[in-house]
PDB file of N, CA and C in Angstrom:
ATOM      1  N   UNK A   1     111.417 205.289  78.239  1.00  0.00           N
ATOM      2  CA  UNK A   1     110.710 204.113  78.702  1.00  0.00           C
ATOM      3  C   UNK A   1     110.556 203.131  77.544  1.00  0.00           C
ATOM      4  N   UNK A   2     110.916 202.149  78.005  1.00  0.00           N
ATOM      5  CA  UNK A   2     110.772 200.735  76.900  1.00  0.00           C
ATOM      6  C   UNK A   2     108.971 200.836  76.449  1.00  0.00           C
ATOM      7  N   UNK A   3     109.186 200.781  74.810  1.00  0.00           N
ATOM      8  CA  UNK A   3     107.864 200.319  74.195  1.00  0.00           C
ATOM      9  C   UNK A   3     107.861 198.831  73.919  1.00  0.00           C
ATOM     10  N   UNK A   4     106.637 198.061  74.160  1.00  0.00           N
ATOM     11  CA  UNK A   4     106.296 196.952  73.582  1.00  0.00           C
ATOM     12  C   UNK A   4     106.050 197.126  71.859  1.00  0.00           C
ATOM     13  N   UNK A   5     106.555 195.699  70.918  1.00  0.00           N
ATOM     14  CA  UNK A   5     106.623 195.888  69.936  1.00  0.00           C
ATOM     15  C   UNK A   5     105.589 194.958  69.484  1.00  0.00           C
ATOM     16  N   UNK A   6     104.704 195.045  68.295  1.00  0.00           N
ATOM     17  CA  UNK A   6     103.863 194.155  67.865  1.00  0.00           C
ATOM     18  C   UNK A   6     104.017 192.672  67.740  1.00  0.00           C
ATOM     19  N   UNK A   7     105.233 192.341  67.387  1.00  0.00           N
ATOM     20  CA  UNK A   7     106.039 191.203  67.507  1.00  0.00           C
ATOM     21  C   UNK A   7     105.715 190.175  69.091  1.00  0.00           C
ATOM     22  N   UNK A   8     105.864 191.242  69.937  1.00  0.00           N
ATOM     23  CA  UNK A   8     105.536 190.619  71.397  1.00  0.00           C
ATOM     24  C   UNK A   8     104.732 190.436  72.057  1.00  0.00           C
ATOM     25  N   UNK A   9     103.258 190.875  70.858  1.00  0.00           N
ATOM     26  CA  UNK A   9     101.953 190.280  71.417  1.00  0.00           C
ATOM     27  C   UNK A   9     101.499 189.084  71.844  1.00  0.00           C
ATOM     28  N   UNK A  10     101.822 187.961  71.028  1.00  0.00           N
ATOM     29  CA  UNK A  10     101.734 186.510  71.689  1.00  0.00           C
ATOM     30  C   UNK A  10     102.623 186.242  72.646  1.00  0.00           C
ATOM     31  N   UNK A  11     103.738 186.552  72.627  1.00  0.00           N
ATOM     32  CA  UNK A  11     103.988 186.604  73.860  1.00  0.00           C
ATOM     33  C   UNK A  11     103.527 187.191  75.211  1.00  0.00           C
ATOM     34  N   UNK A  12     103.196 188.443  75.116  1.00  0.00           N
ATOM     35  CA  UNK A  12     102.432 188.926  76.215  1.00  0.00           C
ATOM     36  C   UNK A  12     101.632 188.385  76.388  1.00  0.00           C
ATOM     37  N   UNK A  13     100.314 187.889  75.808  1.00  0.00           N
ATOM     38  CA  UNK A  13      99.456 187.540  76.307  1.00  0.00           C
ATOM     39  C   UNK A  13      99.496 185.854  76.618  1.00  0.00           C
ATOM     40  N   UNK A  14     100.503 185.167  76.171  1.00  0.00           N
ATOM     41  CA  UNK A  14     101.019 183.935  76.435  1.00  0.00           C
ATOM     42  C   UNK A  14     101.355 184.264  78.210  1.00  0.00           C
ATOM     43  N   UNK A  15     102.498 185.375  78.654  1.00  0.00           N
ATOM     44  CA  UNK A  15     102.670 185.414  79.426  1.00  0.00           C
ATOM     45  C   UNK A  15     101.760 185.716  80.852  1.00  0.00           C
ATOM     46  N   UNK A  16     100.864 186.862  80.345  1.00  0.00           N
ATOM     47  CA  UNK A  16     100.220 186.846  80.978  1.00  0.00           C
ATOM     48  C   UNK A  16      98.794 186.104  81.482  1.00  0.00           C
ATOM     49  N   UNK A  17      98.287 185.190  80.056  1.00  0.00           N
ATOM     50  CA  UNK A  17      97.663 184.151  80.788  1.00  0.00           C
ATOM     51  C   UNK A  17      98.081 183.025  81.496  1.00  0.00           C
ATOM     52  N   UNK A  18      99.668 182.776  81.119  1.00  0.00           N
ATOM     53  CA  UNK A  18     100.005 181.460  81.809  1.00  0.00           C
ATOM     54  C   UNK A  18     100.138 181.810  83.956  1.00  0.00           C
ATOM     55  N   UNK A  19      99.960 183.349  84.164  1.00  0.00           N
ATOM     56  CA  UNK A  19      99.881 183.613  85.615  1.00  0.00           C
ATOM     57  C   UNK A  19      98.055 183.491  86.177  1.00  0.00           C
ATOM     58  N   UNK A  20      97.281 183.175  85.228  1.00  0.00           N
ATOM     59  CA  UNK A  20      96.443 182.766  85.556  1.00  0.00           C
ATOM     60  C   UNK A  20      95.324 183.760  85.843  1.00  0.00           C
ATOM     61  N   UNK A  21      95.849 184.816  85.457  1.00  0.00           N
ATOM     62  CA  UNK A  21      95.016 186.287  85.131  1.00  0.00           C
ATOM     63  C   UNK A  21      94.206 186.072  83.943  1.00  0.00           C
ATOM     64  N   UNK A  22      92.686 186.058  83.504  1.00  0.00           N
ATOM     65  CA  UNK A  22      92.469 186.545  82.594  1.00  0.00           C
ATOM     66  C   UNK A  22      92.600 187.385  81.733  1.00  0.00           C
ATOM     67  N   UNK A  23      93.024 187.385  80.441  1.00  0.00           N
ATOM     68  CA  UNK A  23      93.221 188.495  79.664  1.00  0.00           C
ATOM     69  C   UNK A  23      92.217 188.139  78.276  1.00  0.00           C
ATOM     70  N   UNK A  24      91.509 189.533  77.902  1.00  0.00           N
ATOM     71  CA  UNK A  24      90.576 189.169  76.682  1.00  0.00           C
ATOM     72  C   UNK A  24      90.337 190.348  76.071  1.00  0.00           C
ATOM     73  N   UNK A  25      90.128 190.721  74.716  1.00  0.00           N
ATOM     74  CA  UNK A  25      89.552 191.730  74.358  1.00  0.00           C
ATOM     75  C   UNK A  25      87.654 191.818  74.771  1.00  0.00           C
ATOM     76  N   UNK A  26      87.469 193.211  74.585  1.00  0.00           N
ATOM     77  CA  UNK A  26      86.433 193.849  74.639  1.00  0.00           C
ATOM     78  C   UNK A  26      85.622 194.643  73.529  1.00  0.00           C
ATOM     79  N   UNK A  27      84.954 194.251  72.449  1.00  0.00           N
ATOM     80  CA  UNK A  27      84.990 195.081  71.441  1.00  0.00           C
ATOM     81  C   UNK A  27      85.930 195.050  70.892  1.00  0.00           C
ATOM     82  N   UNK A  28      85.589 196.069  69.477  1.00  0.00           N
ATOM     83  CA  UNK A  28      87.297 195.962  68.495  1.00  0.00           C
ATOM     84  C   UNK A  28      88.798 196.381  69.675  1.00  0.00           C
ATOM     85  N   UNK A  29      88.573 197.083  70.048  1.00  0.00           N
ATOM     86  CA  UNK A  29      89.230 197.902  69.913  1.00  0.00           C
ATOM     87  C   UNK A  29      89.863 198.800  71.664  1.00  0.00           C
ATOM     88  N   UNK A  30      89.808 197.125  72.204  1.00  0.00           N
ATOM     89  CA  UNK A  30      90.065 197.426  73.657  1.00  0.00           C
ATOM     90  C   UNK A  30      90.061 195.712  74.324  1.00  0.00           C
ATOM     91  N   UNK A  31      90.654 195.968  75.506  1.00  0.00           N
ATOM     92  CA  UNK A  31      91.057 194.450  76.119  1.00  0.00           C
ATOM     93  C   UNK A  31      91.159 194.497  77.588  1.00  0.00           C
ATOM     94  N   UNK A  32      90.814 193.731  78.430  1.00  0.00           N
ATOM     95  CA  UNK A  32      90.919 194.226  79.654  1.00  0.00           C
ATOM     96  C   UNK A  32      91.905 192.380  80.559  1.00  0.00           C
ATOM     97  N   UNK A  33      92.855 192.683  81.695  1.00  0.00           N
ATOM     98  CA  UNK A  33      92.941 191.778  82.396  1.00  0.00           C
ATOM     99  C   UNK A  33      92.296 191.924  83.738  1.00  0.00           C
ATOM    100  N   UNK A  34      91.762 190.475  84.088  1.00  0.00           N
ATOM    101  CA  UNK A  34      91.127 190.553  85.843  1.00  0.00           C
ATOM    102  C   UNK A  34      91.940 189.561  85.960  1.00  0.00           C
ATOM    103  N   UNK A  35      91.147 189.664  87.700  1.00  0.00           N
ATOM    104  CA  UNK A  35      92.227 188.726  88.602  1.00  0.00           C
ATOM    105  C   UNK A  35      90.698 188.190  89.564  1.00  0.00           C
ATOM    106  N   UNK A  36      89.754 188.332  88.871  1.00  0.00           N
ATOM    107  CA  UNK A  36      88.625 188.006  89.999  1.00  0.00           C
ATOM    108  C   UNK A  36      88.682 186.397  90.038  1.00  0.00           C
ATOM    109  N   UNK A  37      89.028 185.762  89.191  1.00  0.00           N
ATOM    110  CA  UNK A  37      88.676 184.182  89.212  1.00  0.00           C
ATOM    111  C   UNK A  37      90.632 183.798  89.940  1.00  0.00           C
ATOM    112  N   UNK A  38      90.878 184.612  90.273  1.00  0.00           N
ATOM    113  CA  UNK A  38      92.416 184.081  91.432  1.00  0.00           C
ATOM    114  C   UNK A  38      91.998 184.379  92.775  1.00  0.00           C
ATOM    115  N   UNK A  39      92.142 182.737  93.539  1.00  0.00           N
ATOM    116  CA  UNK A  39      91.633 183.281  94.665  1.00  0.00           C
ATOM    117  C   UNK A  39      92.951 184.051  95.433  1.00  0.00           C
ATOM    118  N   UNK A  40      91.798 184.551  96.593  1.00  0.00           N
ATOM    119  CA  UNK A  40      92.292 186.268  97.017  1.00  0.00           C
ATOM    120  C   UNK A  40      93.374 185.927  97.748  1.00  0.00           C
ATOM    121  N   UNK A  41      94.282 185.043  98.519  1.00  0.00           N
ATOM    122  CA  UNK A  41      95.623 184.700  98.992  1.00  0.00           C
ATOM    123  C   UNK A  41      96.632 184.397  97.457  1.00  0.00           C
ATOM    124  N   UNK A  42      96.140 184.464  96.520  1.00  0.00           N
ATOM    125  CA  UNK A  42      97.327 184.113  95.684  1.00  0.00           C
ATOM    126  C   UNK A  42      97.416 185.242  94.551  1.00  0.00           C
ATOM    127  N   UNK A  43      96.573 186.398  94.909  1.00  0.00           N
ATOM    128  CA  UNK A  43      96.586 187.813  93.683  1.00  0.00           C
ATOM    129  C   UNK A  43      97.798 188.219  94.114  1.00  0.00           C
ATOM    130  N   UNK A  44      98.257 188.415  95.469  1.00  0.00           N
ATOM    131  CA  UNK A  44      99.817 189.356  96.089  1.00  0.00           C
ATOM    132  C   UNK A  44     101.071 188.631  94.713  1.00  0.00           C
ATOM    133  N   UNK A  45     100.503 187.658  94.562  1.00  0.00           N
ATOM    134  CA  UNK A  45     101.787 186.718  93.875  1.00  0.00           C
ATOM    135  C   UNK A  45     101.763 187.113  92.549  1.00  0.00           C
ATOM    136  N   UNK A  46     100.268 187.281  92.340  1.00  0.00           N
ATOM    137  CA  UNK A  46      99.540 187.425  90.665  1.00  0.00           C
ATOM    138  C   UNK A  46     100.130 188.995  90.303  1.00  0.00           C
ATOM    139  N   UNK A  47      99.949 189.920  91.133  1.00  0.00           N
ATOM    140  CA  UNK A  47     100.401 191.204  90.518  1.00  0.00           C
ATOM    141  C   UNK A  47     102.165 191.333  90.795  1.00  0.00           C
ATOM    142  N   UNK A  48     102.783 190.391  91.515  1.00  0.00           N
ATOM    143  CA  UNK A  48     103.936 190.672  91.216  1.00  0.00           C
ATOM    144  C   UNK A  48     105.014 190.171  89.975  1.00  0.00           C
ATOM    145  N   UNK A  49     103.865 189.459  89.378  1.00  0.00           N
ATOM    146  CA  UNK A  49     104.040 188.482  88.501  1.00  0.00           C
ATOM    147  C   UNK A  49     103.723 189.526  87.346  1.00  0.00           C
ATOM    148  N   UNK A  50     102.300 190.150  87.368  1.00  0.00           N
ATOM    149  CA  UNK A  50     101.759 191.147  86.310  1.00  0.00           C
ATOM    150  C   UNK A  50     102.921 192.265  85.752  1.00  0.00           C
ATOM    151  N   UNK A  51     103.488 192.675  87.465  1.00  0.00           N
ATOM    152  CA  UNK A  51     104.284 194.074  87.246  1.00  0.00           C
ATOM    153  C   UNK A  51     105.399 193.559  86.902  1.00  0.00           C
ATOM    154  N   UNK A  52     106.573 192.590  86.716  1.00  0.00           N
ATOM    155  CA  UNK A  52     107.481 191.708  86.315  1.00  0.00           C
ATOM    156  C   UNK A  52     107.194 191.898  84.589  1.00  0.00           C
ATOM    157  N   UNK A  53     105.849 191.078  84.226  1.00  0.00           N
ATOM    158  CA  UNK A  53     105.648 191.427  82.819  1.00  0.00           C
ATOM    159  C   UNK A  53     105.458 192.517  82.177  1.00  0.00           C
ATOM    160  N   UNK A  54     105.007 193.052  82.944  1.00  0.00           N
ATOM    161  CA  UNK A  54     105.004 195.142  82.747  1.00  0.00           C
ATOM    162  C   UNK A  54     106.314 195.553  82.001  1.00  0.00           C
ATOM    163  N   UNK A  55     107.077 195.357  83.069  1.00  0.00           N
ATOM    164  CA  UNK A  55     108.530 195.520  83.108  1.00  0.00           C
ATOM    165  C   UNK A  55     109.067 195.406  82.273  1.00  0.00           C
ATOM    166  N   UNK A  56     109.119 193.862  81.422  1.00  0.00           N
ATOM    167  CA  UNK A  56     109.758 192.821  80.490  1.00  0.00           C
ATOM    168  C   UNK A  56     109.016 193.658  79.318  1.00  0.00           C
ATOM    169  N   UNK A  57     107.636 193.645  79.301  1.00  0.00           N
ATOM    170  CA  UNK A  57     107.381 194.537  77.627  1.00  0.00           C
ATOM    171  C   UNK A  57     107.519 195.909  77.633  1.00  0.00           C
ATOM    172  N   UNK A  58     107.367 196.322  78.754  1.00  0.00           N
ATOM    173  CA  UNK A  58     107.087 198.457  78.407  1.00  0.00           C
ATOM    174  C   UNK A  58     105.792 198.247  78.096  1.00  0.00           C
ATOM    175  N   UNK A  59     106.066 200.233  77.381  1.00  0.00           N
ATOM    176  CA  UNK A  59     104.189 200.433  77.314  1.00  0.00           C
ATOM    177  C   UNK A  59     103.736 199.711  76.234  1.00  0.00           C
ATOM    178  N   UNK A  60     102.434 199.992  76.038  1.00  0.00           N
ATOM    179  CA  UNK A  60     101.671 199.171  75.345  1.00  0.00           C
ATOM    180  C   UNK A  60     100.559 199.846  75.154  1.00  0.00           C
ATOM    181  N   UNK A  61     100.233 200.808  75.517  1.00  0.00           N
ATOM    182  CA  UNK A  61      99.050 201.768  74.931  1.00  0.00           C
ATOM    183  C   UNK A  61      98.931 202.241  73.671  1.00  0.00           C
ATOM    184  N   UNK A  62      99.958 201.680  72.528  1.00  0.00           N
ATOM    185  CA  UNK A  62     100.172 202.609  71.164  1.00  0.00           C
ATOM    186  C   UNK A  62      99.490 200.915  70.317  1.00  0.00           C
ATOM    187  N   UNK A  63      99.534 199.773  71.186  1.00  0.00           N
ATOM    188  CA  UNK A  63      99.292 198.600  70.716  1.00  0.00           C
ATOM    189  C   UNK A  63      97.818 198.166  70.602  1.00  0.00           C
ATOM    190  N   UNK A  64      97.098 198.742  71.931  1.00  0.00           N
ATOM    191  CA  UNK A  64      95.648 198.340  72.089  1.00  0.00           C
ATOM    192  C   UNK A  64      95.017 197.979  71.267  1.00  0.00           C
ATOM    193  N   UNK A  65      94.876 198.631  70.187  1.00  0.00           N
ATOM    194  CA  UNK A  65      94.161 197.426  69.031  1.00  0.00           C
ATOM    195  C   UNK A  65      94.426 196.493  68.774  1.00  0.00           C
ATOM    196  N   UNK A  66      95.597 196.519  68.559  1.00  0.00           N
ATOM    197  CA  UNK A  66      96.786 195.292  67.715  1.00  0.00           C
ATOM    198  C   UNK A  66      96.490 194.227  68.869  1.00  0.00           C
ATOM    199  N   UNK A  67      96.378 194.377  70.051  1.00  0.00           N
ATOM    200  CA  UNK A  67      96.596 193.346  71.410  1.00  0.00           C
ATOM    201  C   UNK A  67      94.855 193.204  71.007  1.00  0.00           C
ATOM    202  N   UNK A  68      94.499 193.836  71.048  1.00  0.00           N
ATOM    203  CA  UNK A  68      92.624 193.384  71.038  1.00  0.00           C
ATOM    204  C   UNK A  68      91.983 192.644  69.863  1.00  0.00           C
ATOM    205  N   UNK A  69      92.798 193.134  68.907  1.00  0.00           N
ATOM    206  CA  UNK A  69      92.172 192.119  67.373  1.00  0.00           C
ATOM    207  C   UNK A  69      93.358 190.810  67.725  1.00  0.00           C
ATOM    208  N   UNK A  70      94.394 190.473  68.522  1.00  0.00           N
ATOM    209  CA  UNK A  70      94.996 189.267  68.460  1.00  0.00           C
ATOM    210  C   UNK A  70      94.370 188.161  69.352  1.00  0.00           C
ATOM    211  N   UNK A  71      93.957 188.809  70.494  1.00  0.00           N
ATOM    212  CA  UNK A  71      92.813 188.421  71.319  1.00  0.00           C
ATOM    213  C   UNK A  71      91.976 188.155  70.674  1.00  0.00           C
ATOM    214  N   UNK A  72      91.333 188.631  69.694  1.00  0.00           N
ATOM    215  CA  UNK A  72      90.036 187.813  69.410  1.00  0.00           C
ATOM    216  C   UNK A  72      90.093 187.320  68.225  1.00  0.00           C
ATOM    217  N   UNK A  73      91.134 186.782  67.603  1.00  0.00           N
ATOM    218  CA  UNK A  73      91.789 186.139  66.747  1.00  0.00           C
ATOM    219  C   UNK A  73      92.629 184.728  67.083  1.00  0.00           C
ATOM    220  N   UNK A  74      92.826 184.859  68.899  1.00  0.00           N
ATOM    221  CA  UNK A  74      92.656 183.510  69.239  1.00  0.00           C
ATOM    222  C   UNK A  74      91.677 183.190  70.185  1.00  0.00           C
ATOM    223  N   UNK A  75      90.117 183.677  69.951  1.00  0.00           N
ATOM    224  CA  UNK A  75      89.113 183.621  70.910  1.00  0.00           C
ATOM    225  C   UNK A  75      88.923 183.978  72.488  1.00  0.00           C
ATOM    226  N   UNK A  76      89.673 184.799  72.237  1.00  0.00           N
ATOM    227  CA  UNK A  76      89.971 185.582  74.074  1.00  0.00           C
ATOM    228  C   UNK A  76      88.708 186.917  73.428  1.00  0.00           C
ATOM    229  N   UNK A  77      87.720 186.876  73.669  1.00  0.00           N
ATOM    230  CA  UNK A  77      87.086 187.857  73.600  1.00  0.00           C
ATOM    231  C   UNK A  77      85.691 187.972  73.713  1.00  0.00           C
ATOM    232  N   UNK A  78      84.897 189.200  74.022  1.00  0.00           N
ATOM    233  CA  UNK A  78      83.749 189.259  74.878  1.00  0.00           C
ATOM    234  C   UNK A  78      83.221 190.345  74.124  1.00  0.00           C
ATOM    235  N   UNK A  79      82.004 190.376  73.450  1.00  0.00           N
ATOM    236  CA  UNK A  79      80.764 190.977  72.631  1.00  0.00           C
ATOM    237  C   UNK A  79      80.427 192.299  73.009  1.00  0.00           C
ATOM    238  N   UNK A  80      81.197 193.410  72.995  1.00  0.00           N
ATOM    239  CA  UNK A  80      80.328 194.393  73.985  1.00  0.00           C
ATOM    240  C   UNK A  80      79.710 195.286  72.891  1.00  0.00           C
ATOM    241  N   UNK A  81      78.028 195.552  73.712  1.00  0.00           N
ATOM    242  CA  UNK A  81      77.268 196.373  72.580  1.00  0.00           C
ATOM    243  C   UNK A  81      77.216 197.597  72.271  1.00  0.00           C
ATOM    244  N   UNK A  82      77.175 197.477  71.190  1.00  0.00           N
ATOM    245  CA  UNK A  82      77.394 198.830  70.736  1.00  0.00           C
ATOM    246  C   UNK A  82      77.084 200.236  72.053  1.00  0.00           C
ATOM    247  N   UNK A  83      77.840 201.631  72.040  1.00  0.00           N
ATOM    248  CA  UNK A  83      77.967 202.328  73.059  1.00  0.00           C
ATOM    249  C   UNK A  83      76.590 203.373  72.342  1.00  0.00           C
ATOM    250  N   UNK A  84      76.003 203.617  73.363  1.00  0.00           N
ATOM    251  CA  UNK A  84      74.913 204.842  73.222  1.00  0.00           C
ATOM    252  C   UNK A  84      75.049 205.896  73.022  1.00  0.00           C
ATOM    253  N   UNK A  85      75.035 206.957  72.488  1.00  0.00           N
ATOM    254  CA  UNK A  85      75.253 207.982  72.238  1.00  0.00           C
ATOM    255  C   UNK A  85      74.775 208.484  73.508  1.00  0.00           C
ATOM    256  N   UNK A  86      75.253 209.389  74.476  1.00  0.00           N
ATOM    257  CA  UNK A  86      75.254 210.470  75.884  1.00  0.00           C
ATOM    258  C   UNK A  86      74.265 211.656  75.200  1.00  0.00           C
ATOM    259  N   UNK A  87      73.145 211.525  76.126  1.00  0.00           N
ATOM    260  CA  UNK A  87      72.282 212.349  76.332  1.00  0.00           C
ATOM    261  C   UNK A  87      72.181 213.800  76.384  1.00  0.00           C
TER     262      UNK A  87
END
């Protein structure tokens, strides 16, 4: 299976915001895309568009940081507080 390469981070996320999906990091060290702000007749289009870019990079789970510190290195990113230690 095709890996995404660090190289193709701005691109990915070029690509995938220009479909109108949000994409942002979360904390260091994680990033999430929604589709809640696409209204709901035009997501069928949005994920065929998503899985197309899927396609074009491969995986990307070995990247998650690298995609999450680039995200918030061009202000795509959201404060999350520190996690609690489980009871």
């Amino acid at each position: 299976m095709k890996q995404m390469r660090e190289s193709d981070i701005p691109a990915f996320v070029r690509d995938v915001a220009a479909t109108g999906c949000d994409i942002c990091a979360v904390g260091p060290g994680h990033y999430v895309m929604g589709d809640a702000d696409v209204p709901r007749g035009k997501r069928r289009g949005l994920y065929k568009k998503l899985s197309e870019i899927d396609a074009r990079y491969g995986t990307r789970d070995h990247l998650r940081r690298r995609i999450a510190a680039y995200l918030a290195s061009v202000g795509r990113y959201i404060e999350a507080p520190p996690s609690e230690p489980e009871v």
